[in-house]
Protein backbone atom coordinates (compact mmCIF):
# COMPACT_ATOMS: atom_id res chain seq x y z
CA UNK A 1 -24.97 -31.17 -27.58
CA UNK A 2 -23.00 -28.72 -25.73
CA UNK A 3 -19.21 -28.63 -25.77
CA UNK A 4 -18.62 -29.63 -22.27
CA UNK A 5 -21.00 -32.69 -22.78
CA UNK A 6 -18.96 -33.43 -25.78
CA UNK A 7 -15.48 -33.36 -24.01
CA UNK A 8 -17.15 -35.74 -21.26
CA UNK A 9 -18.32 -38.09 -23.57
CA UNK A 10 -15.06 -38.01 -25.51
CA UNK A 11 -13.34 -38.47 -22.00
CA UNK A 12 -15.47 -41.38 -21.10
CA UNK A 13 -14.69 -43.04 -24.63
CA UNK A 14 -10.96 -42.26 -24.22
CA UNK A 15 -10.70 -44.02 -21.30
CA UNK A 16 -12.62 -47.08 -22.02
CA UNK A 17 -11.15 -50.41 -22.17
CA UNK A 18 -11.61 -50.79 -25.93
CA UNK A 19 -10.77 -47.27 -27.18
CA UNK A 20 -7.75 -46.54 -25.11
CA UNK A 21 -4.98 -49.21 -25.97
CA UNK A 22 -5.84 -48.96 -29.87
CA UNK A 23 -4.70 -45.26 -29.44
CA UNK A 24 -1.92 -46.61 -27.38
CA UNK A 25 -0.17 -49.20 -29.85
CA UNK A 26 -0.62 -47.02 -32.20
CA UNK A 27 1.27 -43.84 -31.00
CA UNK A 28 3.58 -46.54 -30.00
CA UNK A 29 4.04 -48.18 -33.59
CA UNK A 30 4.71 -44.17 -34.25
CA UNK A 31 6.86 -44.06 -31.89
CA UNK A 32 9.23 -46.92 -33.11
CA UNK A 33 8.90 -46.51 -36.85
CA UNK A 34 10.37 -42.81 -36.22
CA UNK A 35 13.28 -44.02 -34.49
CA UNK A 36 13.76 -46.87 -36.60
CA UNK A 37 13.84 -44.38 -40.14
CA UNK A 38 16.34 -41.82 -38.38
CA UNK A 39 18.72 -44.68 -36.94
CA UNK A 40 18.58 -46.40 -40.41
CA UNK A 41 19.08 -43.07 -42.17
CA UNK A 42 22.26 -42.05 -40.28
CA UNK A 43 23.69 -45.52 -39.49
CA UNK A 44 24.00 -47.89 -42.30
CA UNK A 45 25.76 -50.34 -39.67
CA UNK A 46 23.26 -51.19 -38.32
CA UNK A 47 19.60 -53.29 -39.53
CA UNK A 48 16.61 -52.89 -37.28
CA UNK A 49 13.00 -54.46 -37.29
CA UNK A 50 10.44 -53.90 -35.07
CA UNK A 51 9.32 -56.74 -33.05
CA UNK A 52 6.61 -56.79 -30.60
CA UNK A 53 6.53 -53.29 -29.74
CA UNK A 54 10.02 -53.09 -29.33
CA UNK A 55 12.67 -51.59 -31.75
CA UNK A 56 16.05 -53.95 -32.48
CA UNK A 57 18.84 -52.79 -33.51
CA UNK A 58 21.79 -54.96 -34.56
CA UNK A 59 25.45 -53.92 -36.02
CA UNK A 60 29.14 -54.37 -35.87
CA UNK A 61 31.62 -51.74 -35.53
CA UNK A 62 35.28 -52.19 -35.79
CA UNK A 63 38.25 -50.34 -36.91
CA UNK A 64 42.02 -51.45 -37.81
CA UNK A 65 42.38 -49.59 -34.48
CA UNK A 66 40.71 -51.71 -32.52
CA UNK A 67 41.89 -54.67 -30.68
CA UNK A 68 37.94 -56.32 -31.14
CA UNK A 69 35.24 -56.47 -33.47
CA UNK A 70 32.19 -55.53 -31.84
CA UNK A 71 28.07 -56.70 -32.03
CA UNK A 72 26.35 -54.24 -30.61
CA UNK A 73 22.50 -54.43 -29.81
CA UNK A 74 19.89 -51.32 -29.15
CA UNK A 75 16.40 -52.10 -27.95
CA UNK A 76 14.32 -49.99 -27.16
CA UNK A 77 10.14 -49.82 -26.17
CA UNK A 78 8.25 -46.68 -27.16
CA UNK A 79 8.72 -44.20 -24.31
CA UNK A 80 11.75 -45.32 -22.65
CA UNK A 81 15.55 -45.12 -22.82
CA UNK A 82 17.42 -48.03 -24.82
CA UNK A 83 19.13 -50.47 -23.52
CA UNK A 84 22.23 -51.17 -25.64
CA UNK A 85 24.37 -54.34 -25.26
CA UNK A 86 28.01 -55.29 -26.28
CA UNK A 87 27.06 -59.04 -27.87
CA UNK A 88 30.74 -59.63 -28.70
CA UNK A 89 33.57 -59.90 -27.83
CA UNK A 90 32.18 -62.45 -25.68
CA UNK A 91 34.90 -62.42 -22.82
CA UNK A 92 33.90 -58.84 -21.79
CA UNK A 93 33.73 -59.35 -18.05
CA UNK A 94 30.82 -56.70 -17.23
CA UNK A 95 31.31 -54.35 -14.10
CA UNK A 96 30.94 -50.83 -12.65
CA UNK A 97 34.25 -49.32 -13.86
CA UNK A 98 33.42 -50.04 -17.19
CA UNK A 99 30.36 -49.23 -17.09
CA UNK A 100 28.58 -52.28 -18.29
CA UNK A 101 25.60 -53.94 -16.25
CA UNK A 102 26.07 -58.12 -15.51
CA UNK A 103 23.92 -58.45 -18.58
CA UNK A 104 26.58 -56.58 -21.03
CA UNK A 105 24.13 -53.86 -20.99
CA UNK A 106 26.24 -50.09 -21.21
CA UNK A 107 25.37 -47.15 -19.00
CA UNK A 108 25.65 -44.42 -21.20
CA UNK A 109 23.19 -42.00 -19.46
CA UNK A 110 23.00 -40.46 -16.03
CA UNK A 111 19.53 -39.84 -15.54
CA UNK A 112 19.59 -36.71 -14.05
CA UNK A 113 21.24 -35.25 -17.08
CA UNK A 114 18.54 -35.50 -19.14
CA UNK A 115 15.00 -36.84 -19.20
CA UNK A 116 14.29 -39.44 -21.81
CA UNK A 117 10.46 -39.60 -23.62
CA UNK A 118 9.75 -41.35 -26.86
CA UNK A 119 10.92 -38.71 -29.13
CA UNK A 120 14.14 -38.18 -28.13
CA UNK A 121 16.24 -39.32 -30.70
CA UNK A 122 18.38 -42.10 -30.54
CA UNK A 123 20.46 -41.35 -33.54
CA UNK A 124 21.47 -38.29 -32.02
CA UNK A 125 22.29 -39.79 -28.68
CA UNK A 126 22.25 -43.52 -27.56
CA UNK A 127 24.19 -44.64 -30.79
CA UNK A 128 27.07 -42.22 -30.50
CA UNK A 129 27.27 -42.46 -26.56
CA UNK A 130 27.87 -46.60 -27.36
CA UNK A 131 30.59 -45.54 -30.51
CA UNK A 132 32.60 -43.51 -27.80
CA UNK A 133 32.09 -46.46 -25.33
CA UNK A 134 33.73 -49.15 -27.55
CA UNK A 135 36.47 -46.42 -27.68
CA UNK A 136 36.95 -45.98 -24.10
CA UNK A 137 37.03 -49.66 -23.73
CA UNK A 138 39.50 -50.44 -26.24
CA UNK A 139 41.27 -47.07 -24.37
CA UNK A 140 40.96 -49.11 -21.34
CA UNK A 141 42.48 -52.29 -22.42
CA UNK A 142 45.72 -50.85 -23.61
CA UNK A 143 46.31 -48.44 -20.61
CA UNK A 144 46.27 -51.26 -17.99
CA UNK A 145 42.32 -50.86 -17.05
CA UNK A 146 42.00 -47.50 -16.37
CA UNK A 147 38.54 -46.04 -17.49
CA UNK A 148 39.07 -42.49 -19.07
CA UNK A 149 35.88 -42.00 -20.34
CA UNK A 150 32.73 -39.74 -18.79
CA UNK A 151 31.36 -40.85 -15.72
CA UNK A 152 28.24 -39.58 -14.05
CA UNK A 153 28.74 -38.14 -10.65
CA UNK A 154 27.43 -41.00 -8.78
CA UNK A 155 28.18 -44.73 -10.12
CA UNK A 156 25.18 -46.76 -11.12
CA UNK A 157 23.46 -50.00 -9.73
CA UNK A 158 22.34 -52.73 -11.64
CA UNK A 159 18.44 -51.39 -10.30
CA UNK A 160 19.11 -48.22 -12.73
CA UNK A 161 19.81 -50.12 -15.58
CA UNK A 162 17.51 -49.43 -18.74
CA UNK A 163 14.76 -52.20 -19.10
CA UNK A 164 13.34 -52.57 -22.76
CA UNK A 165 10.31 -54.91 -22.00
CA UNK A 166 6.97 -53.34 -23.43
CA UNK A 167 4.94 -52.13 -20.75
């Protein structure tokens, strides 16, 4: 067998409906057990399992600085860009100039900045990006609701929020 018979063969197995989606679930299990190691490595905060293809993340941060405790949330499928929720304080009333979607989801990413893939790690970015958010809310509650924190250049809908579902 030649090598170009080979690679078609290979090709034709690769895309079958039985070979494909075992190779899938398990770069994604890959995926997710990465993340999970490097987020439990740096951040002792906060305990994560792995759930139906889909990374979970739970913690509370506060400080005597703070005016609230906060429960924060990360999810996150293999491939895509967490989503990261403020659980409590409860009475966080979401909305564009904080920066929180209607479902207490955070933007902490303009897209166009830089492109997310499964590897990209969310120690390094999503976590701290949601740390500097509590701050610039708790910023924002004692400076009469001014936002002072980063802002992309164009303000976000709830259509660009991150979705976490497994696809």
């Amino acid at each position: 067998m030649n090598l170009e018979s080979i690679t078609k063969n290979t090709d034709s197995i690769m895309g079958s409906k039985f070979f494909k989606p075992h190779i899938q679930q398990s770069a994604k299990e890959t995926i997710l057990t990465y993340q999970k190691k490097l987020i439990e490595d740096h951040y002792q905060f906060l305990k994560c399992r792995i759930e139906k293809n889909v990374l979970i993340c739970v913690g509370e941060i506060s400080s005597s600085d703070y005016i609230n405790q906060y429960k924060l949330e990360l999810r996150c499928t293999a491939w895509n860009e967490p989503s990261t929720k403020i659980l409590s304080p409860e009475d966080i009333i979401p909305s564009n100039t904080i920066h929180m979607y209607s479902d207490h989801s955070l933007c902490l990413h303009y897209l166009k900045d830089m492109k997310w893939n499964g590897w990209t790690e969310i120690y390094k970015y999503t976590i701290p990006w949601a740390i500097e958010w509590i701050h610039y809310y708790e910023v924002y509650l004692v400076n009469g609701n001014k936002w002072e924190g980063p802002e992309s250049p164009v303000h976000f809908t709830e259509f660009d929020k991150n979705k976490y579902e497994d696809e």
